[in-house]
N, C-alpha and C. Protein backbone atom coordinates (compact mmCIF):
# COMPACT_ATOMS: atom_id res chain seq x y z
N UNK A 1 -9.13 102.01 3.90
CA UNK A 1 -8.34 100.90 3.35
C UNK A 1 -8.61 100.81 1.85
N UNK A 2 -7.11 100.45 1.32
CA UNK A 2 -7.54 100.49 -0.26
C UNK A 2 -8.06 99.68 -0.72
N UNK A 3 -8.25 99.32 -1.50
CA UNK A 3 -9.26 98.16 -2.50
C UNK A 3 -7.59 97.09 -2.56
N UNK A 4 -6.61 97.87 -3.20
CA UNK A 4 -5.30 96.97 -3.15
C UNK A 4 -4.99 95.79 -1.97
N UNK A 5 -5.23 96.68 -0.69
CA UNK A 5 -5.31 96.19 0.65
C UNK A 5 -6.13 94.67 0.85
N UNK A 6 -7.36 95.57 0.55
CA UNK A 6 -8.14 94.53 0.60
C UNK A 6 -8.28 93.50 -0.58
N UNK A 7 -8.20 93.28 -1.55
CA UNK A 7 -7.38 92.18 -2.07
C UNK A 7 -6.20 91.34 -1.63
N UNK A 8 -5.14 91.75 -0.91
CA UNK A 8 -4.26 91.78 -0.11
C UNK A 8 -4.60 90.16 0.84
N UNK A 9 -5.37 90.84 1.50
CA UNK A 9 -6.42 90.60 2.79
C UNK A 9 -7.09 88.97 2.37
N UNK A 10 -7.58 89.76 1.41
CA UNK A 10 -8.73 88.24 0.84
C UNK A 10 -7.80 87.40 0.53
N UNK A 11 -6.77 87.59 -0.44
CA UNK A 11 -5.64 86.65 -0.82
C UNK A 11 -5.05 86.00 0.25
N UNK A 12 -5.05 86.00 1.35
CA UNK A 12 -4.13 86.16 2.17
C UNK A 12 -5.01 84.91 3.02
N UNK A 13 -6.18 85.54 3.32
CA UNK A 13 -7.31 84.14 3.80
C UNK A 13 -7.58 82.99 3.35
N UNK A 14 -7.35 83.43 2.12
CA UNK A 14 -7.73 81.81 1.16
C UNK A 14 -6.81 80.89 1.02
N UNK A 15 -5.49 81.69 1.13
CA UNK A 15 -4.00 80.63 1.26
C UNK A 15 -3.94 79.57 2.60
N UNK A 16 -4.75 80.65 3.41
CA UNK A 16 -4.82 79.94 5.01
C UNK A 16 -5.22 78.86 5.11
N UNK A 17 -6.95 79.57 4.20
CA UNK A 17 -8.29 78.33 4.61
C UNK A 17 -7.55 77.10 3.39
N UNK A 18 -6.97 77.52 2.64
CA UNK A 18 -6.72 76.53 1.35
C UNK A 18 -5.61 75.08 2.27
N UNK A 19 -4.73 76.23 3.27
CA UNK A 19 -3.41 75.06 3.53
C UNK A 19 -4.41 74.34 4.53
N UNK A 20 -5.18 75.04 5.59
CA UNK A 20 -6.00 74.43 6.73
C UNK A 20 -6.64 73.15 6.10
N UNK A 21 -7.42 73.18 5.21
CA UNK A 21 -8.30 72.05 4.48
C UNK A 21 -7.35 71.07 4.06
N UNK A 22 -6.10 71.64 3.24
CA UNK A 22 -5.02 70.45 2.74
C UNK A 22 -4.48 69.50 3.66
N UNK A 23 -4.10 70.13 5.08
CA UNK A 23 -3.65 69.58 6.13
C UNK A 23 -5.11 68.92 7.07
N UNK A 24 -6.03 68.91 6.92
CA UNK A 24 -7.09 68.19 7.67
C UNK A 24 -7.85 67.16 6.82
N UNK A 25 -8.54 67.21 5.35
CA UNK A 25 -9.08 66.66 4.85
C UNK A 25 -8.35 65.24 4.34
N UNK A 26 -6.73 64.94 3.84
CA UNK A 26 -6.17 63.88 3.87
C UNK A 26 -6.14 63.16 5.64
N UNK A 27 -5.88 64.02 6.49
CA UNK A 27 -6.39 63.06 7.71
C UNK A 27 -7.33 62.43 8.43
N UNK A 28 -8.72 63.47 7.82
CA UNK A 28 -9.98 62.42 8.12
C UNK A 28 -10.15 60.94 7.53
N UNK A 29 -9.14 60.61 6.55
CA UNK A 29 -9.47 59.06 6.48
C UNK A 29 -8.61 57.90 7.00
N UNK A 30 -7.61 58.88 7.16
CA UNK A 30 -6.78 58.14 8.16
C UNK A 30 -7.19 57.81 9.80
N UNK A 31 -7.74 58.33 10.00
CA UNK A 31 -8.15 58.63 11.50
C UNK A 31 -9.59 57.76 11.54
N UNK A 32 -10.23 57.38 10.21
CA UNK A 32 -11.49 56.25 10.73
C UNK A 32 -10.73 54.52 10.96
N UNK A 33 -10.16 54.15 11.78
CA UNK A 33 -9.62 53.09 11.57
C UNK A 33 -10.74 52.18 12.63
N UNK A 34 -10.51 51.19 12.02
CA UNK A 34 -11.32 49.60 12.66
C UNK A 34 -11.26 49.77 14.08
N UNK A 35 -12.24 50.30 14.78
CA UNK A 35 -12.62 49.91 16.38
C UNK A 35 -13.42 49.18 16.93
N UNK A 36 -12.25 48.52 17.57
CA UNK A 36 -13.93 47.64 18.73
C UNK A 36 -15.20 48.99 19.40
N UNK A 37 -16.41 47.64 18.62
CA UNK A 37 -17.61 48.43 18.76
C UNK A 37 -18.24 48.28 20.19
N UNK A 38 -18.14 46.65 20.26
CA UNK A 38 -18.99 46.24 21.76
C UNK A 38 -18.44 44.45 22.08
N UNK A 39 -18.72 44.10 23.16
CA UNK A 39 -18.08 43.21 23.67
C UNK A 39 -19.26 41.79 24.65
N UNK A 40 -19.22 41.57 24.84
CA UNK A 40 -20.24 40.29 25.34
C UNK A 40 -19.49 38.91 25.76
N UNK A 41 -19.70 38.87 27.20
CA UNK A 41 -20.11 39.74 28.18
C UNK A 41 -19.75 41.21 27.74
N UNK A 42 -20.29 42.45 28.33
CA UNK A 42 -19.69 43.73 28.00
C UNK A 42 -18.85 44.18 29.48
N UNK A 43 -18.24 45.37 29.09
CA UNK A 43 -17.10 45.52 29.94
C UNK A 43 -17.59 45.91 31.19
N UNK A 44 -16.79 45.44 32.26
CA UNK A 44 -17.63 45.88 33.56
C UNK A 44 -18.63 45.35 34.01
N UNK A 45 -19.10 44.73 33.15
CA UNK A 45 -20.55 43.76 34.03
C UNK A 45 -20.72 43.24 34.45
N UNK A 46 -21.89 42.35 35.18
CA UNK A 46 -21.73 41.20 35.99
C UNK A 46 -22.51 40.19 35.44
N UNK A 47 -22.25 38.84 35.17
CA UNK A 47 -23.04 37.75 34.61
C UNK A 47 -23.65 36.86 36.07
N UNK A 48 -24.90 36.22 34.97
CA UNK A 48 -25.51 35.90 36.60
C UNK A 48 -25.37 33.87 35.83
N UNK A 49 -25.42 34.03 34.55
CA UNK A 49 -25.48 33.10 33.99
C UNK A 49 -24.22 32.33 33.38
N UNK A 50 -24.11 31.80 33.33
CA UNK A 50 -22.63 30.15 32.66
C UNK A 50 -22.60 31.25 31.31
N UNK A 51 -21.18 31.43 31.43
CA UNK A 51 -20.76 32.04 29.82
C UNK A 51 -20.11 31.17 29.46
N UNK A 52 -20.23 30.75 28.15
CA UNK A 52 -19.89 29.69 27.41
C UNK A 52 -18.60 30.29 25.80
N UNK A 53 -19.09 31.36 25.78
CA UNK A 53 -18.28 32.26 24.74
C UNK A 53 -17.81 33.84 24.82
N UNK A 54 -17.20 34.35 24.48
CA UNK A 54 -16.85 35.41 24.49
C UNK A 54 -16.80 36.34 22.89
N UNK A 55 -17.43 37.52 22.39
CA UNK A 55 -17.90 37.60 21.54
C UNK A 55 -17.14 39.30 21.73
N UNK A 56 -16.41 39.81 20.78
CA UNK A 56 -15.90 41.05 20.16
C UNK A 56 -16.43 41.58 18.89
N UNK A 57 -17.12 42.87 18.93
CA UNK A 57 -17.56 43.44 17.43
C UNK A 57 -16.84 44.60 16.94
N UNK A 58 -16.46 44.99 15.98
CA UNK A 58 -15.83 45.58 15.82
C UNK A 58 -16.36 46.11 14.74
N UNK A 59 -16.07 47.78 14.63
CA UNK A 59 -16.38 48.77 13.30
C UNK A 59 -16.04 48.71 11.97
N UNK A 60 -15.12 47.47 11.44
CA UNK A 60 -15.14 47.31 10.57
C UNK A 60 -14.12 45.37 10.50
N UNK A 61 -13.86 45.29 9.24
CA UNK A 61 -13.60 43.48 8.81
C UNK A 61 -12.37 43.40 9.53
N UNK A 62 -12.07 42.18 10.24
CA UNK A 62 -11.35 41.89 10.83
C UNK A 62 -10.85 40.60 10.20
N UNK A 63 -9.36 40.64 10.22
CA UNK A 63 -8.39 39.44 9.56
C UNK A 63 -8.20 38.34 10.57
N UNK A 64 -8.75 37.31 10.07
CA UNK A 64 -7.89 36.23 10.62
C UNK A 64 -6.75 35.83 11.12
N UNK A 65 -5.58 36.13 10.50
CA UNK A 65 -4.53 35.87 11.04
C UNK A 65 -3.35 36.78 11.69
N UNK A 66 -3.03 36.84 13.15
CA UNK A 66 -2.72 37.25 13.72
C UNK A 66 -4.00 37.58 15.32
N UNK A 67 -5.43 37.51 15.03
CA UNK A 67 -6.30 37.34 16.36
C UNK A 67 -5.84 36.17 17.20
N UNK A 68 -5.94 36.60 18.63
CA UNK A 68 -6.20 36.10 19.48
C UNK A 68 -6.76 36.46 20.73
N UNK A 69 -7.50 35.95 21.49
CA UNK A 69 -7.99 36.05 22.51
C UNK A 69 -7.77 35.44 23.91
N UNK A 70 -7.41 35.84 24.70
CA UNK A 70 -7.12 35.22 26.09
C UNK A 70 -8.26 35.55 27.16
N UNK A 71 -8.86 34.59 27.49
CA UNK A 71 -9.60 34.69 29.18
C UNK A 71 -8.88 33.85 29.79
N UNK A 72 -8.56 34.59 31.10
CA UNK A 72 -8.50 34.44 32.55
C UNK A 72 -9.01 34.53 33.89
N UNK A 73 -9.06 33.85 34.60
CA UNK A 73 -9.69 34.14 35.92
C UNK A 73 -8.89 34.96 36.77
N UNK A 74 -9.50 34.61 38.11
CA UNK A 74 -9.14 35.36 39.03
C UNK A 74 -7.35 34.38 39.79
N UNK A 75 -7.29 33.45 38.73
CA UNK A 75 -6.95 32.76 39.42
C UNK A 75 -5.53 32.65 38.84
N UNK A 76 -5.53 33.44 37.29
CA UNK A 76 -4.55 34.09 36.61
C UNK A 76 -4.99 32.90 35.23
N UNK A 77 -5.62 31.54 35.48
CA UNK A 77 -5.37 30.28 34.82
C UNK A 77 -6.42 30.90 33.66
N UNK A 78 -5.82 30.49 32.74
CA UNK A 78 -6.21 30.43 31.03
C UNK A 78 -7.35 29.06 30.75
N UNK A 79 -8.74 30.31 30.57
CA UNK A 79 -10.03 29.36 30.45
C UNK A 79 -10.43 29.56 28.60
N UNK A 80 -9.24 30.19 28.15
CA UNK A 80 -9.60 30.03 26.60
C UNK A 80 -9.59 28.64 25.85
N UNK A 81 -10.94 28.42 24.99
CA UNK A 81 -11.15 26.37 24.46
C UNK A 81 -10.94 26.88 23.15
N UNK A 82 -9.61 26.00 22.93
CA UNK A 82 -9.41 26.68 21.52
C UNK A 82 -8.72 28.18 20.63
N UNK A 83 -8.79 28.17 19.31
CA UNK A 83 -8.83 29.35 18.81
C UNK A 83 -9.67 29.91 18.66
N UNK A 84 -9.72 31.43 18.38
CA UNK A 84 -10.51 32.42 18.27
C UNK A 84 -10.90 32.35 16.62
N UNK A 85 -12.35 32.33 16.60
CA UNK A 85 -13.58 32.25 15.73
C UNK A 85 -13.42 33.44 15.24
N UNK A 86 -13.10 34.44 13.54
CA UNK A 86 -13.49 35.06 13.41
C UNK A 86 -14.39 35.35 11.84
N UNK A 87 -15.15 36.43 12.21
CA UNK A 87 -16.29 36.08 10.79
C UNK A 87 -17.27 37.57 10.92
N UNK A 88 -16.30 38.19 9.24
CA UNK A 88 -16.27 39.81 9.28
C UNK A 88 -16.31 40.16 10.47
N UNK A 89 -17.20 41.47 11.29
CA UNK A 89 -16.77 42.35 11.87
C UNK A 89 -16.70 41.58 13.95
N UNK A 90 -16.42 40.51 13.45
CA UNK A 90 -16.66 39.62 14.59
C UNK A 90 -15.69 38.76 15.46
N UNK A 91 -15.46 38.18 16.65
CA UNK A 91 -14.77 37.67 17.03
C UNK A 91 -15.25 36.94 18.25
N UNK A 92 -15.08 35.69 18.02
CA UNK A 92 -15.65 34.76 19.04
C UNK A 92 -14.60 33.76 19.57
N UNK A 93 -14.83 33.53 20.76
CA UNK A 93 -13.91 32.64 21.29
C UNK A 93 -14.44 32.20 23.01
N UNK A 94 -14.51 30.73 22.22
CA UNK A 94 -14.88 30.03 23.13
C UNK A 94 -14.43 29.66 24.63
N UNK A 95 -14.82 29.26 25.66
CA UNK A 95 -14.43 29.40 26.93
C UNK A 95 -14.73 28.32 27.64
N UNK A 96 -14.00 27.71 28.51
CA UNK A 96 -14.54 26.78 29.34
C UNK A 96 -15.42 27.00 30.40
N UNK A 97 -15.46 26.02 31.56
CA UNK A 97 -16.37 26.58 32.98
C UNK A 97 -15.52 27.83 33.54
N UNK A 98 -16.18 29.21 33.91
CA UNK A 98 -15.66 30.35 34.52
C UNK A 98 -15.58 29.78 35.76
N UNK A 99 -14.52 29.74 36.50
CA UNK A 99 -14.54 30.15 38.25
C UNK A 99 -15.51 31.42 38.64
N UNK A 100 -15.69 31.49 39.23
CA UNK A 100 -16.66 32.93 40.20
C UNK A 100 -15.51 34.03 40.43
N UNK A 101 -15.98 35.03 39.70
CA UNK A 101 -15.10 36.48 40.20
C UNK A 101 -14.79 37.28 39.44
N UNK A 102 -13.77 37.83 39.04
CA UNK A 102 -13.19 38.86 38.14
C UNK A 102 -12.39 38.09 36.55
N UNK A 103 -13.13 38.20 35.37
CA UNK A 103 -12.84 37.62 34.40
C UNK A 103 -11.73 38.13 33.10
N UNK A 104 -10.48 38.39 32.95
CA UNK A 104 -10.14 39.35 32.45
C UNK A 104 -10.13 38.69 30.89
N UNK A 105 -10.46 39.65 29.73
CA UNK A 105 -10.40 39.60 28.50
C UNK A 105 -9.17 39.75 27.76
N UNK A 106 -8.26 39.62 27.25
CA UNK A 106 -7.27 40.25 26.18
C UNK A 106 -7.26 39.88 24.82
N UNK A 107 -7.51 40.68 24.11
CA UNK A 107 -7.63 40.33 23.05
C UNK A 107 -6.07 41.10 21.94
N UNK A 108 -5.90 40.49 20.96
CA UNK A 108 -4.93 41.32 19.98
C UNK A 108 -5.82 40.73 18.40
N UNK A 109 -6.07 41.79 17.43
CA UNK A 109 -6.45 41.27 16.25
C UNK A 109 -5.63 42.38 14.87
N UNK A 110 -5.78 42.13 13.63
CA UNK A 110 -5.44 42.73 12.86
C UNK A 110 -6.45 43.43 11.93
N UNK A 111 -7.07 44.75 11.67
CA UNK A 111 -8.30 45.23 10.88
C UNK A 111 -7.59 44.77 9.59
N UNK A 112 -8.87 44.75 8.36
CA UNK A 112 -8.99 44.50 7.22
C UNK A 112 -7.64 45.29 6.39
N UNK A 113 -7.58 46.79 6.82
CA UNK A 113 -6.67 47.60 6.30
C UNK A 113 -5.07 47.27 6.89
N UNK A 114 -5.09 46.42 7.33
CA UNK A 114 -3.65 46.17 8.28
C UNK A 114 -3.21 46.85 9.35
N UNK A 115 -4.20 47.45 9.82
CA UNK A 115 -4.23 48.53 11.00
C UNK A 115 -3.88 47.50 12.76
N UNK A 116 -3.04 46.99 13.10
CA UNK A 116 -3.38 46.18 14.34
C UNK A 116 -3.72 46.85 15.39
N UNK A 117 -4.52 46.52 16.33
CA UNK A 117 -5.21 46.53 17.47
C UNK A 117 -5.15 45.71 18.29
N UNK A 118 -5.45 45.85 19.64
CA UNK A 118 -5.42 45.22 20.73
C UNK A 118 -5.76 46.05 22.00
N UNK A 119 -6.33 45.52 23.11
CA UNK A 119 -7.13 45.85 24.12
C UNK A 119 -6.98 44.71 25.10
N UNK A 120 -7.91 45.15 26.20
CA UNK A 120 -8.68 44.17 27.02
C UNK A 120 -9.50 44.73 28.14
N UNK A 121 -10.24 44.21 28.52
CA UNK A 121 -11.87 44.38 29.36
C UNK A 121 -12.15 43.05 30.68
N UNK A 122 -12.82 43.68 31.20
CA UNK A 122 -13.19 42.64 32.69
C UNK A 122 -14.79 42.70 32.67
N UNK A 123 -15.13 41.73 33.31
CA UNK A 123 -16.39 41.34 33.95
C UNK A 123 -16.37 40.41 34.75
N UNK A 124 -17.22 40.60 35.47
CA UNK A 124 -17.58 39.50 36.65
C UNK A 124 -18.38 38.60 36.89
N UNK A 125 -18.57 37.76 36.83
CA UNK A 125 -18.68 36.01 36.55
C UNK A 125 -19.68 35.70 37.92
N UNK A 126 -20.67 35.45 38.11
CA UNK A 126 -21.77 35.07 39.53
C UNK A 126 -21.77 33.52 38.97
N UNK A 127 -21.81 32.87 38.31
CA UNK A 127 -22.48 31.15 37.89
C UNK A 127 -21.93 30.57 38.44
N UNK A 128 -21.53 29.82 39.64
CA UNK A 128 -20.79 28.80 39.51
C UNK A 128 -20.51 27.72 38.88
N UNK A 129 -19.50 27.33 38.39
CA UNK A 129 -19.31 26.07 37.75
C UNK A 129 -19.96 24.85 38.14
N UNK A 130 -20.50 24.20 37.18
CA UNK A 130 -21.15 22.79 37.17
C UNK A 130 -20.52 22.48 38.25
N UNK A 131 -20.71 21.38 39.38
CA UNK A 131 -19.98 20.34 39.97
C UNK A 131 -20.04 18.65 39.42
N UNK A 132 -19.22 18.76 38.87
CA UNK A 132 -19.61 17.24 38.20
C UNK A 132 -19.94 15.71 38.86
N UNK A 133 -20.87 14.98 38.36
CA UNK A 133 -21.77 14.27 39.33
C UNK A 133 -20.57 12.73 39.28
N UNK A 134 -20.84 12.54 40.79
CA UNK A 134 -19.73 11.19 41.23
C UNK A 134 -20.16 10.10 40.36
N UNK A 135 -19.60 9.03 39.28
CA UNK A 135 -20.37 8.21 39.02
C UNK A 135 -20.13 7.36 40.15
N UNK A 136 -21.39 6.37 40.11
CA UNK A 136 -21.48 4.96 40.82
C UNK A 136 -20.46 4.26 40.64
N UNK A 137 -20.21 3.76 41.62
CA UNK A 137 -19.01 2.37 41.64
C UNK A 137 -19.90 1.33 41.51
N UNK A 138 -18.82 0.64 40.33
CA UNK A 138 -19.31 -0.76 39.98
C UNK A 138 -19.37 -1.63 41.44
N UNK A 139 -20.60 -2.30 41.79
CA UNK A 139 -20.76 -3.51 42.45
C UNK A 139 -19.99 -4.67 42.03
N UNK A 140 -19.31 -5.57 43.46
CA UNK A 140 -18.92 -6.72 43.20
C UNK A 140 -19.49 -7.03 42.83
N UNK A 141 -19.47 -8.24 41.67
CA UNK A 141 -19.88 -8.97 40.83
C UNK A 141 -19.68 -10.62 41.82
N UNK A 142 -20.67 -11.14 41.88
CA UNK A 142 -20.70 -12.57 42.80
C UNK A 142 -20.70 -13.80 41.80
N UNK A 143 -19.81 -14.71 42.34
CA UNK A 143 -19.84 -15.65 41.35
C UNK A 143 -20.63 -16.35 41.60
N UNK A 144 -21.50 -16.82 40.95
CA UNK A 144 -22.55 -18.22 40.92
C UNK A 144 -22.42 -19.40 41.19
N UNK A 145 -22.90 -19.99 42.49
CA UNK A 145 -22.93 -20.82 42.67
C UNK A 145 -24.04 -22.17 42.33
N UNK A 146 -23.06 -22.99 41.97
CA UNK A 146 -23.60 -24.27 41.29
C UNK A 146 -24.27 -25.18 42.52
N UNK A 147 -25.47 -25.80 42.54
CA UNK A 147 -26.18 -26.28 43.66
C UNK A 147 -26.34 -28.22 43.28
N UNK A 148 -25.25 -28.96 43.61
CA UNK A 148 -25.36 -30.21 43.50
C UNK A 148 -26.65 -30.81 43.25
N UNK A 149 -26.79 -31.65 41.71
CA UNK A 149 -28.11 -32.46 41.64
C UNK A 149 -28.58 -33.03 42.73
N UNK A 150 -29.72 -33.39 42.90
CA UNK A 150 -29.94 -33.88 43.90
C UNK A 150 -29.75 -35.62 43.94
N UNK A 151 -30.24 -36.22 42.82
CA UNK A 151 -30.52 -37.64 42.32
C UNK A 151 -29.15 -37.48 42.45
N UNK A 152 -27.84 -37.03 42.45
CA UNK A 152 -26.64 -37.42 42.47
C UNK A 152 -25.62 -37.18 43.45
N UNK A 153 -26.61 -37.11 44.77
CA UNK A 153 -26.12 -36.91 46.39
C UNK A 153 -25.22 -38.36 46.61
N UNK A 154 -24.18 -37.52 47.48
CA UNK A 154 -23.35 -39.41 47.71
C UNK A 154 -24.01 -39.37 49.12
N UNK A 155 -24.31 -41.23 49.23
CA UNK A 155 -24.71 -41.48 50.06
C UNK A 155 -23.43 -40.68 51.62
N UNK A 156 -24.87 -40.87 52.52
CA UNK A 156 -24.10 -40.29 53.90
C UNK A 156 -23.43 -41.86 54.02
N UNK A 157 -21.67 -41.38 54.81
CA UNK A 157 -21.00 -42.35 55.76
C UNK A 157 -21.47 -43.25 56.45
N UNK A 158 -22.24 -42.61 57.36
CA UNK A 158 -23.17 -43.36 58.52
C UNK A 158 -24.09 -44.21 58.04
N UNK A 159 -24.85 -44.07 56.72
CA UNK A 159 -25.86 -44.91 56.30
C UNK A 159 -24.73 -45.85 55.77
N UNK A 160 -24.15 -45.14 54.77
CA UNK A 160 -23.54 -46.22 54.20
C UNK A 160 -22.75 -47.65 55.37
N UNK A 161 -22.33 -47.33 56.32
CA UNK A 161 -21.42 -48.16 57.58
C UNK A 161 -22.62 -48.89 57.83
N UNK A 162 -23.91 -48.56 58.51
CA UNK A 162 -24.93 -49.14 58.63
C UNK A 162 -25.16 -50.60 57.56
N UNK A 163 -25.25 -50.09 56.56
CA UNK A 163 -25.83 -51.23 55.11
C UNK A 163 -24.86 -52.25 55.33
N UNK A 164 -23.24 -51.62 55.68
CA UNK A 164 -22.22 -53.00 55.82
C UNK A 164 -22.35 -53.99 56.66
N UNK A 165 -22.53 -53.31 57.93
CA UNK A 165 -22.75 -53.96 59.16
C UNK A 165 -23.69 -55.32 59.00
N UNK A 166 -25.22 -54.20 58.48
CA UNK A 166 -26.02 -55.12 58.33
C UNK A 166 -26.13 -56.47 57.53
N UNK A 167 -25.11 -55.36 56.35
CA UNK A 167 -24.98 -56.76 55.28
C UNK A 167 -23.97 -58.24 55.58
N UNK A 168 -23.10 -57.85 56.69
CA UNK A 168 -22.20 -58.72 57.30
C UNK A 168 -23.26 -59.50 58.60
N UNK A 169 -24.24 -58.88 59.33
CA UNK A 169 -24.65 -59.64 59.72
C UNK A 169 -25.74 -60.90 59.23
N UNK A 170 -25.96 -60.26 58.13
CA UNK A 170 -27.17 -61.09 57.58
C UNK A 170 -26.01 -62.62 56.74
N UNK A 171 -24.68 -62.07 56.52
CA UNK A 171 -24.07 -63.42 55.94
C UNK A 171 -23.65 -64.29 57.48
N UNK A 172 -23.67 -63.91 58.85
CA UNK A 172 -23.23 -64.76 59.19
C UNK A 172 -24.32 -65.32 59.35
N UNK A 173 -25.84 -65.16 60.03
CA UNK A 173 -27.03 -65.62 60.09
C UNK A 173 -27.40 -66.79 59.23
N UNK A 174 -27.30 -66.58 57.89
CA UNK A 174 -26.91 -67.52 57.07
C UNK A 174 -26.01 -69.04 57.15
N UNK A 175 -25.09 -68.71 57.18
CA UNK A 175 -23.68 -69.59 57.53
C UNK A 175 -24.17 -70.67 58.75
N UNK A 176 -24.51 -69.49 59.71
CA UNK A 176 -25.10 -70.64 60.87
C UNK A 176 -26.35 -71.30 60.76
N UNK A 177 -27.58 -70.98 60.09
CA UNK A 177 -28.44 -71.42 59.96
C UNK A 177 -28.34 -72.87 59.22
N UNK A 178 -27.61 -72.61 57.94
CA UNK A 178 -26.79 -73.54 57.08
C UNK A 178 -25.93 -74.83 58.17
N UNK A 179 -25.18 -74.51 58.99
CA UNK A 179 -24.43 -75.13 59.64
C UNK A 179 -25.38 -76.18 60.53
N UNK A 180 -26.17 -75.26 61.10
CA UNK A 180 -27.67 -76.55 62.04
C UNK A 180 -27.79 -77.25 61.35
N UNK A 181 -28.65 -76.64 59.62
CA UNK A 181 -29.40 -77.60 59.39
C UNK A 181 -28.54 -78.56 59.09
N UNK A 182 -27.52 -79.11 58.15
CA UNK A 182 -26.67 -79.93 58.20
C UNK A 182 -26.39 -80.75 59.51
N UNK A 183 -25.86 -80.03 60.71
CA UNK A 183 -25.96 -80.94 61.54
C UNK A 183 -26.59 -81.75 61.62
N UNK A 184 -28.69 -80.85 61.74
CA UNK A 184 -29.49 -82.08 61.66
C UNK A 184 -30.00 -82.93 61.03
N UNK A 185 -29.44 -82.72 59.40
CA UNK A 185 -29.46 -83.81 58.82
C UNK A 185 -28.72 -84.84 58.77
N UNK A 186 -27.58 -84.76 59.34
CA UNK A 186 -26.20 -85.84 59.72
C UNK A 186 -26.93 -86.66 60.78
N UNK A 187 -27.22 -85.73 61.63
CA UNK A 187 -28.21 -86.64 63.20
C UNK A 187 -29.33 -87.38 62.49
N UNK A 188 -30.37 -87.10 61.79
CA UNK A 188 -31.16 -87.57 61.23
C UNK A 188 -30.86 -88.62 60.53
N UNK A 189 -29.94 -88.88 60.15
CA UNK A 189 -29.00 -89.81 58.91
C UNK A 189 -28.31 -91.03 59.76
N UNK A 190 -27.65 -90.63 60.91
CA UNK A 190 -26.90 -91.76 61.45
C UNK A 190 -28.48 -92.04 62.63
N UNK A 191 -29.22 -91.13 62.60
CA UNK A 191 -30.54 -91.99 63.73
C UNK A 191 -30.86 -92.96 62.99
N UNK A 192 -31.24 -93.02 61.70
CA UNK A 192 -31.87 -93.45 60.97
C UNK A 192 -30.71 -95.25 60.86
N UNK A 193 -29.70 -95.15 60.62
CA UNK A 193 -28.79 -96.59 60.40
C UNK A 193 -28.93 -97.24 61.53
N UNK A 194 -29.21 -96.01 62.77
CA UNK A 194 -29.00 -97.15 64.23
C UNK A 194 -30.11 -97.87 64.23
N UNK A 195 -30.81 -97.22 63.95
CA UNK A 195 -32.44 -97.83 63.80
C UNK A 195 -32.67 -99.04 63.11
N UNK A 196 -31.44 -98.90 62.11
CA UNK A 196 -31.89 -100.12 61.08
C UNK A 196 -30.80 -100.96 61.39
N UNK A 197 -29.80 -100.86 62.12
CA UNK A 197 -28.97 -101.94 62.50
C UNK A 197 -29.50 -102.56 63.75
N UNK A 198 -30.08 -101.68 64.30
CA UNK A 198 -31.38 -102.24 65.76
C UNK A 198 -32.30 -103.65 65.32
N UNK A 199 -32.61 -103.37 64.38
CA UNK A 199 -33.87 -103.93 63.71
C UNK A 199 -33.44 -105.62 63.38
């Protein structure tokens, strides 16, 4: 082979390796885009404990507007409290009491570069929910009774009928006693003239 050839040859490789690199090296930076890193609860797992939040990390800054997050139960019902918390490579979103069972995640967010994303993940929920405690029922309330002075008792009926009676008999007792003595001073009075017209 000539030396021409092989110049040929070499020229010929370097155009290759030159276009190969042109066509790969502008796509390695396209291709690092913002991924969810890890998840909490994480995917597939089982909680033994009350989850109170739901927590997304992600490989690079995540925008505020346009995130959201949805949990659901088994029951299809939406246990998301609120909007979704986010703060750099982070995403939080709060949750009410889980039912027991299969918990599904969905999330949609927008990376720093305007790249949007979206997913979703399951785990399984063991805590049961609080049962919330019965309050007490108010007791009747009794009204107070007022207990008559005593110094200001009305006399009983019966005593009182008694005092009349008595007091009616004691005026006629009177009356007649009154009435004798008179008599016997009238008798005493005309004994006394016969006596002296006797005389």
């Amino acid at each position: 082979m000539g030396a021409v050839n092989r110049y040929r040859l070499l020229s010929a490789a370097t155009a290759t390796l030159t276009a190969a690199l042109a066509v790969v090296l502008p796509a390695a930076p396209a291709s690092a885009h913002t991924e969810l890193k890890s998840t909490a609860p994480a995917a597939r797992s089982t909680t033994n404990d009350p989850v109170t939040e739901v927590t997304l990390t992600f490989t690079g800054l995540i925008k505020k507007p346009g995130t959201t997050v949805a949990v659901t139960g088994p029951d299809k019902t939406s246990y998301s409290a609120g909007d979704a918390e986010v703060l750099d490579e982070t995403i939080t979103q709060k949750v009410g009491a889980l039912p027991v069972g299969a918990i599904t995640v969905a999330w949609r967010t927008v990376a720093s570069d305007g790249h949007p994303m979206q997913g979703s993940f399951t785990f399984t929920n063991r805590a049961a929910p609080p049962t919330p405690s019965a309050e007490p029922s108010p007791s009747p309330s009794v009204e107070p009774t007022t207990a008559a002075p005593t110094g200001a008792s009305a006399p009983s009926p019966t005593l009182a009928g008694q005092a009349g009676e008595e007091s009616s008999s004691g005026v006629v007792w009177v009356v007649v006693a009154a009435a004798v003595l008179a008599l016997a001073a009238l008798g005493g009075l005309l004994w006394r003239r016969r006596r002296q017209s006797g005389g």
